[in-house]
N, C-alpha and C. Protein backbone atom coordinates (compact mmCIF):
# COMPACT_ATOMS: atom_id res chain seq x y z
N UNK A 1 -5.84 -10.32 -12.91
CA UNK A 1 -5.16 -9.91 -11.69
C UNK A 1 -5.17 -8.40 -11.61
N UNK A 2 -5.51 -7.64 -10.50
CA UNK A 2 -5.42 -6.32 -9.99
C UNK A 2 -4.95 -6.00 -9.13
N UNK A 3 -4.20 -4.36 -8.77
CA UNK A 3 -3.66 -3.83 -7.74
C UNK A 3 -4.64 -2.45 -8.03
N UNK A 4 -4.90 -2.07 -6.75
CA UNK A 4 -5.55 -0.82 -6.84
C UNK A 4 -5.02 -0.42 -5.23
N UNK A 5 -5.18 1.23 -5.56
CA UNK A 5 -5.03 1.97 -4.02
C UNK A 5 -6.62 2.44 -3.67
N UNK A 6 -7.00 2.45 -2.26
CA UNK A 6 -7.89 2.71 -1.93
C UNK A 6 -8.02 4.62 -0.85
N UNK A 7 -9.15 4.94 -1.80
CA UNK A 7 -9.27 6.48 -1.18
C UNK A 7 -10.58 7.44 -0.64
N UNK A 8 -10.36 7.50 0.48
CA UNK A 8 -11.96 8.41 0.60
C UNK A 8 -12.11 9.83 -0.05
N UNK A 9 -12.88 10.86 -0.36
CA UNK A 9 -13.00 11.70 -0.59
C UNK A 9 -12.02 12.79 -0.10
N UNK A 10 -10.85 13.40 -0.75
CA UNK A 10 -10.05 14.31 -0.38
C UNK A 10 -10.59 15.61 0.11
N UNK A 11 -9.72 15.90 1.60
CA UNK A 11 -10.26 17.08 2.00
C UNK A 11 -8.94 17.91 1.73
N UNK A 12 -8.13 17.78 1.52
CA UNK A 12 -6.66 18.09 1.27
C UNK A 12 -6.25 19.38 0.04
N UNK A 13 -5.89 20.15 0.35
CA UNK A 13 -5.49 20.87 -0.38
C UNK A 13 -4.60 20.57 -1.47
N UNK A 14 -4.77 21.61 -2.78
CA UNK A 14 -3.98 20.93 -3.59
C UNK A 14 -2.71 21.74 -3.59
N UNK A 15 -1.27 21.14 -3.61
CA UNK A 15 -0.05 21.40 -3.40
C UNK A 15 0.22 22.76 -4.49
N UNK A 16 0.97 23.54 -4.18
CA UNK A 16 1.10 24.77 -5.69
C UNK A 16 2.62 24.04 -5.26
N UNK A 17 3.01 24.05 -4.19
CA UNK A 17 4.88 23.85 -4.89
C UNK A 17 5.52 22.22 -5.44
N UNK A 18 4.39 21.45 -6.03
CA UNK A 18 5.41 20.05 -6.66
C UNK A 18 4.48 20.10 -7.88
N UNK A 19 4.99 19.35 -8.76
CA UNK A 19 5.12 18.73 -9.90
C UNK A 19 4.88 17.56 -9.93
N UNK A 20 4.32 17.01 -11.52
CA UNK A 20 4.54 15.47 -11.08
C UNK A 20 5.91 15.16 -11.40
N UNK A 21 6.64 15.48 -12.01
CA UNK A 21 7.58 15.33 -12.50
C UNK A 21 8.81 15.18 -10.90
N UNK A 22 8.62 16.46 -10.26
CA UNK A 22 9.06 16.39 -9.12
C UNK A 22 8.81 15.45 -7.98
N UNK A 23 7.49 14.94 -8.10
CA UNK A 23 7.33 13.97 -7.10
C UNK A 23 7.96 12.01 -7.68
N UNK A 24 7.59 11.70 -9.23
CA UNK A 24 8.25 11.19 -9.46
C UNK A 24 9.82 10.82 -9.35
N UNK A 25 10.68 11.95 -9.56
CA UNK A 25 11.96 12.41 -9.19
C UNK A 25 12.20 11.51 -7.97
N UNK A 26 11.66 12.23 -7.05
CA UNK A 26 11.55 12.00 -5.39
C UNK A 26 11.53 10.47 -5.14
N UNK A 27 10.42 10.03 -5.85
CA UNK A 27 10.10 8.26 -5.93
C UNK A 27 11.47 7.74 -6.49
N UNK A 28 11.81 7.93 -7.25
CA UNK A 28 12.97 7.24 -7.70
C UNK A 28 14.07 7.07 -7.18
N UNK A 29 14.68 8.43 -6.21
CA UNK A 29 15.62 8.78 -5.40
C UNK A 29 15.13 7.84 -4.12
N UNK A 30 14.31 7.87 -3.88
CA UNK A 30 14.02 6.74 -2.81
C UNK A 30 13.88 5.29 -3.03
N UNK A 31 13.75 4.71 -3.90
CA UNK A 31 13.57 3.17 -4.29
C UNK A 31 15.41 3.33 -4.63
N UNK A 32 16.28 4.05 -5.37
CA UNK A 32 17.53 4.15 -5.14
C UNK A 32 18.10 3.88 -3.92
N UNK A 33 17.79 5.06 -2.74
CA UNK A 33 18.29 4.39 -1.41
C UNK A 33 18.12 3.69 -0.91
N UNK A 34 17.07 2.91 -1.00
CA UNK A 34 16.56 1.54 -0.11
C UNK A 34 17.73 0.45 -0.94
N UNK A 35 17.30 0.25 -2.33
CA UNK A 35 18.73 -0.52 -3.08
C UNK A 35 20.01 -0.08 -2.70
N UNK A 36 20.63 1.42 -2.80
CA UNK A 36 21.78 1.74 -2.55
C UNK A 36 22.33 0.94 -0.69
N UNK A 37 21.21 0.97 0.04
CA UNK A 37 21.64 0.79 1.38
C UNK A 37 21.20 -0.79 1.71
N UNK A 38 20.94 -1.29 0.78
CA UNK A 38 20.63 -2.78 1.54
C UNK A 38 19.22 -2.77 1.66
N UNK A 39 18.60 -2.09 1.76
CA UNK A 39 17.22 -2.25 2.54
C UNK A 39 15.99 -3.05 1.70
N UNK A 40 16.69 -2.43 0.79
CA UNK A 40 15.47 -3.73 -0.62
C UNK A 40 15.63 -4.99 -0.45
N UNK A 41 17.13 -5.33 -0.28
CA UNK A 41 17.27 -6.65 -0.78
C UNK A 41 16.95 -7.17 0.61
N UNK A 42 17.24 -6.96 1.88
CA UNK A 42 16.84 -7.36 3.39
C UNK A 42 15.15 -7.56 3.17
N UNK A 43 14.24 -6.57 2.89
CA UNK A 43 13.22 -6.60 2.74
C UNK A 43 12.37 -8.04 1.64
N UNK A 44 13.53 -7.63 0.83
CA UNK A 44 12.75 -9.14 -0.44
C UNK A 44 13.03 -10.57 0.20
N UNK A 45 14.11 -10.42 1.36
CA UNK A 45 15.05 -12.08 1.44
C UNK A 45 13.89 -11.94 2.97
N UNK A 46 13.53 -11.14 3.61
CA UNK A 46 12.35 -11.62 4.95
C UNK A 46 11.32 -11.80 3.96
N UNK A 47 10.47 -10.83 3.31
CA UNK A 47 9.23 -11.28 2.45
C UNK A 47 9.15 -12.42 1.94
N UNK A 48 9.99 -12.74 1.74
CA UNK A 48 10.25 -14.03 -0.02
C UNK A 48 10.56 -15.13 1.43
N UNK A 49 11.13 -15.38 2.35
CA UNK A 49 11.56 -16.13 3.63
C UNK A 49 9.86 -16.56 4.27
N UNK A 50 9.00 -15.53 4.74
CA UNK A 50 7.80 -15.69 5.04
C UNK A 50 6.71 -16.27 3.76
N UNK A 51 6.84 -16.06 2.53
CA UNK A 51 6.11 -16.87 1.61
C UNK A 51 6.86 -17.78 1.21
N UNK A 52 7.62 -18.40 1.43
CA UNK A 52 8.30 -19.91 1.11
C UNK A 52 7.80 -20.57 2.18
N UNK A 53 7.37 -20.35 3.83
CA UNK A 53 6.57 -21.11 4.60
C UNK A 53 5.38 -20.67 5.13
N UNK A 54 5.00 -20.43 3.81
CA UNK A 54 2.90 -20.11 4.05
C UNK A 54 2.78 -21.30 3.24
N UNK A 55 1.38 -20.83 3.12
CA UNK A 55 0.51 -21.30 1.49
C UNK A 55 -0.25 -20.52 1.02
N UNK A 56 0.98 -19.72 0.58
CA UNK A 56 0.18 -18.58 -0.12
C UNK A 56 0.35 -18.92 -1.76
N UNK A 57 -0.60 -19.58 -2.45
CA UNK A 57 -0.80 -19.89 -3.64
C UNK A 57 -1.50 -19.48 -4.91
N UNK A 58 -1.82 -18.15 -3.92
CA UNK A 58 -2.94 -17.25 -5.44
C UNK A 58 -3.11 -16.09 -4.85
N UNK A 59 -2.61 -15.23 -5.49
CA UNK A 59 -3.39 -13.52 -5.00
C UNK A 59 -3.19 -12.97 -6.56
N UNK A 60 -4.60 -12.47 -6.37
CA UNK A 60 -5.48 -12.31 -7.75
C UNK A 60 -5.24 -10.40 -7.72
N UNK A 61 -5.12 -9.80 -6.37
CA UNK A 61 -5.49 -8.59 -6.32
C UNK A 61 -4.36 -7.80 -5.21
N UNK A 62 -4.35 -6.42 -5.40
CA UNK A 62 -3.48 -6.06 -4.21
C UNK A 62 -3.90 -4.41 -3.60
N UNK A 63 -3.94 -4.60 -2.17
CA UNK A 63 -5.07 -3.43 -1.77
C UNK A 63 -4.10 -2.52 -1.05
N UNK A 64 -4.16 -1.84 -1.36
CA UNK A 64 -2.99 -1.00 -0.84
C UNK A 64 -4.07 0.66 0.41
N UNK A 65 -3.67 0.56 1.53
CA UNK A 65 -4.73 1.78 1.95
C UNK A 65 -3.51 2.38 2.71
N UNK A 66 -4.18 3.62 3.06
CA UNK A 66 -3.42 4.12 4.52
C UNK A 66 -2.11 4.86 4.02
N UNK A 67 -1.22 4.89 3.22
CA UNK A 67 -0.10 5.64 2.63
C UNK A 67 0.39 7.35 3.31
N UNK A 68 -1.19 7.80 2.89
CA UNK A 68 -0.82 9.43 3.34
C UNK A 68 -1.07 10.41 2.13
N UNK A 69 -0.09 11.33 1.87
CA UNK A 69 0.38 12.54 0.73
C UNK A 69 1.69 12.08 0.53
N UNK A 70 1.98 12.39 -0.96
CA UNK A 70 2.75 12.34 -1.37
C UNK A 70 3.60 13.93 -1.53
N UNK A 71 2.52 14.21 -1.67
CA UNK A 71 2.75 16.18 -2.01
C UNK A 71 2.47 17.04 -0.55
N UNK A 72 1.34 16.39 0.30
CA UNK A 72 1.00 17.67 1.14
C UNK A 72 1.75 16.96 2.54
N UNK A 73 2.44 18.27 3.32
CA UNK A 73 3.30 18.31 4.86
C UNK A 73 2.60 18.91 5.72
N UNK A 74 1.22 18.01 5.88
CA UNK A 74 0.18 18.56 6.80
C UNK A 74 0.85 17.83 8.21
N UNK A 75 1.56 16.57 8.24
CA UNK A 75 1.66 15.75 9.05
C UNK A 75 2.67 16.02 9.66
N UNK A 76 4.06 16.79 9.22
CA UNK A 76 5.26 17.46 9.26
C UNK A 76 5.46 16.85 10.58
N UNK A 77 4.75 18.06 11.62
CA UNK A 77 5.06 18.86 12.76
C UNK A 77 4.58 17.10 14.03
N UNK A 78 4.25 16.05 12.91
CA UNK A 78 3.93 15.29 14.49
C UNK A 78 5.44 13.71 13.44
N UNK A 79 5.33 13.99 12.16
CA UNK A 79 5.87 12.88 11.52
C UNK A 79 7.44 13.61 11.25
N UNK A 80 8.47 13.14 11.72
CA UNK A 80 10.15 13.57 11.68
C UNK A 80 10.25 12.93 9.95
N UNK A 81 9.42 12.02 9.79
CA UNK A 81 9.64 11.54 8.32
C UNK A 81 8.73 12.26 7.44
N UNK A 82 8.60 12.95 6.42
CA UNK A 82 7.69 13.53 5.88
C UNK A 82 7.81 12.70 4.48
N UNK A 83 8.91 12.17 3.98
CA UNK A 83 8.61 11.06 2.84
C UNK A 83 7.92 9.83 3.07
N UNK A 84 7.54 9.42 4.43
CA UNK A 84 6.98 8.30 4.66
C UNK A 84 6.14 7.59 3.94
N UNK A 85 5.33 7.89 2.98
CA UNK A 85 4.43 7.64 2.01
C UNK A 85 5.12 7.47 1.01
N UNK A 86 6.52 7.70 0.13
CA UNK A 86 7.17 7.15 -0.75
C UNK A 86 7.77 6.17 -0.24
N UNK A 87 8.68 5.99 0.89
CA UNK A 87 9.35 4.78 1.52
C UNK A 87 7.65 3.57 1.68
N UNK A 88 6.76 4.11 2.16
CA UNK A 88 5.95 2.80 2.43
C UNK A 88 5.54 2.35 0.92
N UNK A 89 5.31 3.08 0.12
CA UNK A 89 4.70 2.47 -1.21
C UNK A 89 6.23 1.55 -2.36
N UNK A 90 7.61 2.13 -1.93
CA UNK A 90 8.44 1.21 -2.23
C UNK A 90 8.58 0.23 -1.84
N UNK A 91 8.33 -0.26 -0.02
CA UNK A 91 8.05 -1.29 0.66
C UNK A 91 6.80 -2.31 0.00
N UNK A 92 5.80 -2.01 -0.46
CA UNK A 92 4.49 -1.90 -1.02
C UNK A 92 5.01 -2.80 -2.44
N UNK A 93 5.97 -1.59 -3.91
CA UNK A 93 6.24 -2.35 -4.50
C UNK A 93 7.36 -3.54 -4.54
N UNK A 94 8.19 -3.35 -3.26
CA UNK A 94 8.95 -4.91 -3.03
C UNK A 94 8.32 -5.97 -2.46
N UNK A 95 7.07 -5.47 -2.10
CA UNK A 95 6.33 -6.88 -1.68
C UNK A 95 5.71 -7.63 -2.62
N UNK A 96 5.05 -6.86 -3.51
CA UNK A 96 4.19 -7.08 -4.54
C UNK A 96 5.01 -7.91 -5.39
N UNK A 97 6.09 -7.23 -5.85
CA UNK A 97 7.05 -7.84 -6.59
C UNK A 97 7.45 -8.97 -6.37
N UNK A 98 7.99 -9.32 -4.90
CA UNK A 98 8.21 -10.77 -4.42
C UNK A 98 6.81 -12.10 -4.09
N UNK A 99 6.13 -11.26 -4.33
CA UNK A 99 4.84 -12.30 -4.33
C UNK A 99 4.62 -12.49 -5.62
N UNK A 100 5.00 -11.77 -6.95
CA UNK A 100 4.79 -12.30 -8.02
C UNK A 100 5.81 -13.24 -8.06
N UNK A 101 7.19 -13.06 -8.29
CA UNK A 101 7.96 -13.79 -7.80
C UNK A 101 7.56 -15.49 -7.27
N UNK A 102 7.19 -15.45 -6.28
CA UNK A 102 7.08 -16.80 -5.53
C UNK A 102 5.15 -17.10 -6.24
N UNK A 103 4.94 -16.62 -6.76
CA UNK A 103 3.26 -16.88 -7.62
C UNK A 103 3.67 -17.53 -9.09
N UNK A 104 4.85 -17.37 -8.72
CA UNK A 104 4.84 -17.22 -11.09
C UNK A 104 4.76 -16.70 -11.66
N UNK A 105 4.07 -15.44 -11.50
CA UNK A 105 3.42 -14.46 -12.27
C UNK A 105 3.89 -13.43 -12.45
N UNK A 106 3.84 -13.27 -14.04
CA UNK A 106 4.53 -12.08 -14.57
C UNK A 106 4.12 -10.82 -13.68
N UNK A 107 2.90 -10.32 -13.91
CA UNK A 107 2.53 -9.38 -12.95
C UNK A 107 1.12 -9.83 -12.68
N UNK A 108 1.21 -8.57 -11.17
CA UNK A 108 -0.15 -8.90 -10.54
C UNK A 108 -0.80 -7.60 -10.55
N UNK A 109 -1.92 -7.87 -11.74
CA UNK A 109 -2.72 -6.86 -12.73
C UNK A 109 -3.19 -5.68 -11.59
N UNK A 110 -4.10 -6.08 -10.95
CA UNK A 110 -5.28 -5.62 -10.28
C UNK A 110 -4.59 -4.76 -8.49
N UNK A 111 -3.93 -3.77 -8.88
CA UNK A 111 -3.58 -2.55 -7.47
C UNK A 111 -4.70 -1.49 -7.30
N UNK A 112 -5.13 -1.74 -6.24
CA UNK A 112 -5.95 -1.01 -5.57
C UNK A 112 -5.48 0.07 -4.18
N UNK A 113 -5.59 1.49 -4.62
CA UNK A 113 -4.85 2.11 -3.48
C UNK A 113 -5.90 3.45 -3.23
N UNK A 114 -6.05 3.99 -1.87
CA UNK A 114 -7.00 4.40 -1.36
C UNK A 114 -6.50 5.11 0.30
N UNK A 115 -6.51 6.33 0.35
CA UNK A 115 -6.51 7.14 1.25
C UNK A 115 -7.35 8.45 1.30
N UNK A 116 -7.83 8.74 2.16
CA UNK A 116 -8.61 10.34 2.23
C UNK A 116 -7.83 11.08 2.30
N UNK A 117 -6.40 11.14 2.49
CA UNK A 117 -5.15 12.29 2.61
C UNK A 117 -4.73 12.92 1.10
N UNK A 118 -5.19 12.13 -0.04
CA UNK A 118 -4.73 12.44 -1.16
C UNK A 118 -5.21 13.13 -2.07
N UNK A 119 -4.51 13.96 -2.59
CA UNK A 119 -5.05 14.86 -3.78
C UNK A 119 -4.98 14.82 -5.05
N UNK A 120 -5.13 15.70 -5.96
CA UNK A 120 -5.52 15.25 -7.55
C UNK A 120 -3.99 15.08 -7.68
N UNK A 121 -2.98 15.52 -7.37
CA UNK A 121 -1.41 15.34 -7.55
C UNK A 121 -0.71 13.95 -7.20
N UNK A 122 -1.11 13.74 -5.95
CA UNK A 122 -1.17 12.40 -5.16
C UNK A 122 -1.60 11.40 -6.66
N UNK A 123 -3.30 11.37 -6.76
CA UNK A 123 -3.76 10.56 -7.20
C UNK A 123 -3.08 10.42 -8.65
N UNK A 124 -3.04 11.46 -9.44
CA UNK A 124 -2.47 11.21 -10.46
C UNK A 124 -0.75 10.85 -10.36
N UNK A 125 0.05 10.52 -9.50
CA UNK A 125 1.25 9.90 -9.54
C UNK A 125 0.75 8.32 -9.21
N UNK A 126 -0.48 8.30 -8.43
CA UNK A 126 -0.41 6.74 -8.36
C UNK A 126 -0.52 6.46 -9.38
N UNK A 127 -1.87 6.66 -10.22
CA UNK A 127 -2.36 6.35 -12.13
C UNK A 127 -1.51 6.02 -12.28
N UNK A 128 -0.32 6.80 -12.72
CA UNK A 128 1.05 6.94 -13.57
C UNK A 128 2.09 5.62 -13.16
N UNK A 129 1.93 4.99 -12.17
CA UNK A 129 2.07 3.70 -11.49
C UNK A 129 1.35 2.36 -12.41
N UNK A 130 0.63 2.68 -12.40
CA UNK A 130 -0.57 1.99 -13.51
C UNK A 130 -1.41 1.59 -12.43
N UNK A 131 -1.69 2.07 -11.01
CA UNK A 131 -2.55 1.58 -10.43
C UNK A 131 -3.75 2.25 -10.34
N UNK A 132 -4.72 1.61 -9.32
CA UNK A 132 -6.36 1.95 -9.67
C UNK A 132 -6.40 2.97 -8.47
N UNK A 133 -6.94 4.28 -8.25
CA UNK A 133 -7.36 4.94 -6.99
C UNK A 133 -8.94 4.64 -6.67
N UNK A 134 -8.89 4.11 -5.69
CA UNK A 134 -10.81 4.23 -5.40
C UNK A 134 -10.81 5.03 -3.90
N UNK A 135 -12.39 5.12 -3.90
CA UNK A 135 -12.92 5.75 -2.81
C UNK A 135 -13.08 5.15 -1.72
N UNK A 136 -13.19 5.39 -0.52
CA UNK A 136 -13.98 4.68 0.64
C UNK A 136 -15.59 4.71 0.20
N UNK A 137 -16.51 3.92 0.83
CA UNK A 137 -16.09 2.84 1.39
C UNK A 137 -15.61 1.64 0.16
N UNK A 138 -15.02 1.42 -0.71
CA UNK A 138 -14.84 0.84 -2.06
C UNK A 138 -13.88 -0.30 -1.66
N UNK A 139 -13.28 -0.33 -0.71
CA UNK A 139 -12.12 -0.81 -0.37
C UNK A 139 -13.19 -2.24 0.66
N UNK A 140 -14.16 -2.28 1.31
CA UNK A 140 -14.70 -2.98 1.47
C UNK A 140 -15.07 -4.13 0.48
N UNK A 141 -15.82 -3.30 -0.31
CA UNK A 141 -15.59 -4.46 -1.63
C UNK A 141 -14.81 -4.99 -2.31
N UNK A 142 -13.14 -5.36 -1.55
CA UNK A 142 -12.52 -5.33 -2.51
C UNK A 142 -11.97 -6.68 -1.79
N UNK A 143 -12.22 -6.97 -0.47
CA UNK A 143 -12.02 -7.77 0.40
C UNK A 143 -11.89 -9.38 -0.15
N UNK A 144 -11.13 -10.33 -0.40
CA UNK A 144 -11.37 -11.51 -0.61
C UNK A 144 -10.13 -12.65 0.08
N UNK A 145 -10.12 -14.01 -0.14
CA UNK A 145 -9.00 -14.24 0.18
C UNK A 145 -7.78 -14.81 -0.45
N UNK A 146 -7.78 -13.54 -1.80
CA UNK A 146 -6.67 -14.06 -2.70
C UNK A 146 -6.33 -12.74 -2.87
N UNK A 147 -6.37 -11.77 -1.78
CA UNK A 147 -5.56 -10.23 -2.04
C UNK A 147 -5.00 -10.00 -0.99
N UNK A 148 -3.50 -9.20 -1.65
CA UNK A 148 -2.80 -8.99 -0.61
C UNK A 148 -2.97 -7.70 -0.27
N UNK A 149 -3.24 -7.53 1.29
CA UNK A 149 -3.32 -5.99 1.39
C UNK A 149 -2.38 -5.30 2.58
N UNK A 150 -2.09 -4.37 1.96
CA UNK A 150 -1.19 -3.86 2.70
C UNK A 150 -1.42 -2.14 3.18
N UNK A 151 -1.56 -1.92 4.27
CA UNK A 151 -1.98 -0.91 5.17
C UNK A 151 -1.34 -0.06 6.27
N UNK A 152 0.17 0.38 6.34
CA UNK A 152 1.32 0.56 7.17
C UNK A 152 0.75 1.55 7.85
N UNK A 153 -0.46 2.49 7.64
CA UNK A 153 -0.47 3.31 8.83
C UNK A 153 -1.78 3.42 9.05
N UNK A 154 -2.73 2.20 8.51
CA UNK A 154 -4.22 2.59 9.07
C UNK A 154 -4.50 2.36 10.84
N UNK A 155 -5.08 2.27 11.36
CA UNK A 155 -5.91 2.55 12.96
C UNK A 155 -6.13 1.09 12.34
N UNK A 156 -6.31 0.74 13.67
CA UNK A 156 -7.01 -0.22 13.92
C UNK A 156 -8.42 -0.96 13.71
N UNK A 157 -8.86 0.72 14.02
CA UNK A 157 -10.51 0.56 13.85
C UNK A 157 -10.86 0.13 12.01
N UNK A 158 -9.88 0.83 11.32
CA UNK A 158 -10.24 0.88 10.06
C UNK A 158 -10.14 -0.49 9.13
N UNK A 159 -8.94 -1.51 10.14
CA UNK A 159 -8.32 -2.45 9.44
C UNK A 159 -9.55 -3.33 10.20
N UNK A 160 -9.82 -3.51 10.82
CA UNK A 160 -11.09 -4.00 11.61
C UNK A 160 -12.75 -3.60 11.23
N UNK A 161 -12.79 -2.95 10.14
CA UNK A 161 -14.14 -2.94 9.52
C UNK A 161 -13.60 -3.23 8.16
N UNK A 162 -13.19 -3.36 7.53
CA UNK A 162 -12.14 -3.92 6.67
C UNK A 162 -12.40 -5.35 6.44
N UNK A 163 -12.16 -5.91 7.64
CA UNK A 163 -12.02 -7.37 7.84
C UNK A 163 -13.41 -7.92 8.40
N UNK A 164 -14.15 -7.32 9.12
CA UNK A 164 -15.13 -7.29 9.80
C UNK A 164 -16.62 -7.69 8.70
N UNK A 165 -16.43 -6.88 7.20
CA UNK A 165 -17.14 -6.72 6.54
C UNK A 165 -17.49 -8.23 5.69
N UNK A 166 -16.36 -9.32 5.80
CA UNK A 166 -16.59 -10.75 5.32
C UNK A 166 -16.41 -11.46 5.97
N UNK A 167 -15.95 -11.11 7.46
CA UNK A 167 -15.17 -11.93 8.59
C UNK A 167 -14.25 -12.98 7.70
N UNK A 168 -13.31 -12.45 7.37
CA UNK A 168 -12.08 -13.45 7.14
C UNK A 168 -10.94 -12.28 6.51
N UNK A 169 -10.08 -13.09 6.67
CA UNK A 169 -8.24 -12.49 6.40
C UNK A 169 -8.19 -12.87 4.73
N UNK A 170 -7.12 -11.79 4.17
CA UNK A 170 -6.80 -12.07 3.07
C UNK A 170 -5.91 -12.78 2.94
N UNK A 171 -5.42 -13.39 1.64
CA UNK A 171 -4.08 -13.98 1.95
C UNK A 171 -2.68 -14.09 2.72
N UNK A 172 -2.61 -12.68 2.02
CA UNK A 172 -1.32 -11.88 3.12
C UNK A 172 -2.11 -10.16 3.06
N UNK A 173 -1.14 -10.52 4.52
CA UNK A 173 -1.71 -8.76 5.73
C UNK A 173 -0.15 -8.27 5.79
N UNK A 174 -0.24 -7.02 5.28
CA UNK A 174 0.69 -6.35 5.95
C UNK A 174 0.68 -5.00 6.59
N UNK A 175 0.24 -4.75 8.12
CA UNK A 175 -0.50 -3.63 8.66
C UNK A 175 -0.17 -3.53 9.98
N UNK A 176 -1.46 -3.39 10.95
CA UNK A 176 -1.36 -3.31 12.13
C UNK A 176 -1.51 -4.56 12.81
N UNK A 177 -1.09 -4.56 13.86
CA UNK A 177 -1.06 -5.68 14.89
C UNK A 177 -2.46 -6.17 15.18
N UNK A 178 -2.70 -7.70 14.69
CA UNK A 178 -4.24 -8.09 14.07
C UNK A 178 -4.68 -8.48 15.51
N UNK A 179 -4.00 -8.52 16.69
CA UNK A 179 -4.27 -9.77 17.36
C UNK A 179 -5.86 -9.43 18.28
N UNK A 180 -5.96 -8.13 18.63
CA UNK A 180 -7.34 -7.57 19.03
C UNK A 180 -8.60 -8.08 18.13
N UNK A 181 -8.45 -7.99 16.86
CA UNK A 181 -9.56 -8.49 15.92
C UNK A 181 -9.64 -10.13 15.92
N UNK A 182 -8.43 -10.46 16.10
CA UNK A 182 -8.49 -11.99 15.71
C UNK A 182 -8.87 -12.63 17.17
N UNK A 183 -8.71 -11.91 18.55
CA UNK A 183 -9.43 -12.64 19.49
C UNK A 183 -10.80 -11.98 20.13
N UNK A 184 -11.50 -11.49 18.99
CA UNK A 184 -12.75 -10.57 19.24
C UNK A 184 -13.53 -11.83 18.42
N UNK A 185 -12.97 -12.90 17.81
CA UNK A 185 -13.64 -13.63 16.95
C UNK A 185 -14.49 -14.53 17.90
């Protein structure tokens, strides 16, 4: 079993004012507030609510794209949230978590995570996650239908060559609004 993040070639500058230590920090203080405020456990009881009436019975892999920076506030001036990329990847690990959960499974090995926004700071806090960073187009190959992938701020276009590349859905989607691709079929 694998989770990996998926990433194109960084054009992104590398941050001089964080740490990993500091961005870790940051991660923690945020998976805190989501628990401190309810928002974890709301999040696990809809997730865990939607896989008790699927059939979702095997995910081998977990694809994580689209996130952002963790370190760089290029996005600031259009995003009021500039942590958005720690809140989505806690969302990310309460999903994951509740699909092992309702799988059986101790853990689900194989995280795959991947954005062109990210830098050697970025990338090395995912590592430290224990997950995999790859490149574009890598994330194509990663396509099957026993991975869950999850994508909170890709385009359309992207989640649509994505899918386009085996014509079929993964187990579980958690992204953009599929319904353009699914009646292009």
């Amino acid at each position: 079993l694998e989770c990996a993040l998926i990433l194109t070639k960084s054009t992104e500058p590398e941050p001089s004012n964080f740490t990993q230590k500091q961005i870790k920090e940051r991660y923690t203080e945020v998976k805190e507030e989501l628990d401190r405020d309810g928002i974890k456990e709301q999040l696990e009881i809809a997730f865990e609510s939607l896989l008790a009436n699927s059939k979702v019975d095997n995910i081998n892999k977990c694809l994580c794209t689209s996130l952002g920076s963790f370190t760089t506030k290029q996005y600031e001036k259009y995003d009021k949230q500039p942590n958005r990329p720690m809140y989505q990847l806690a969302a990310f690990e309460i999903m994951k978590k509740s699909l092992e959960k309702h799988l059986k499974k101790e853990k689900i090995d194989i995280v795959k995570v991947q954005d062109p926004v990210m830098n050697s700071l970025d990338i090395a806090f995912v590592h430290s996650l224990g997950y995999e960073v790859i490149v574009h187009p890598q994330a194509l190959g990663e396509m099957a239908r026993d991975v869950f992938v999850f994508t909170p701020g890709a385009l359309f276009l992207h989640v649509r060559e994505l899918f386009h590349v085996y014509d079929l859905l993964p187990a579980v989607y958690v992204g953009v609004d599929l319904v353009g691709w699914i009646e292009s079929k």
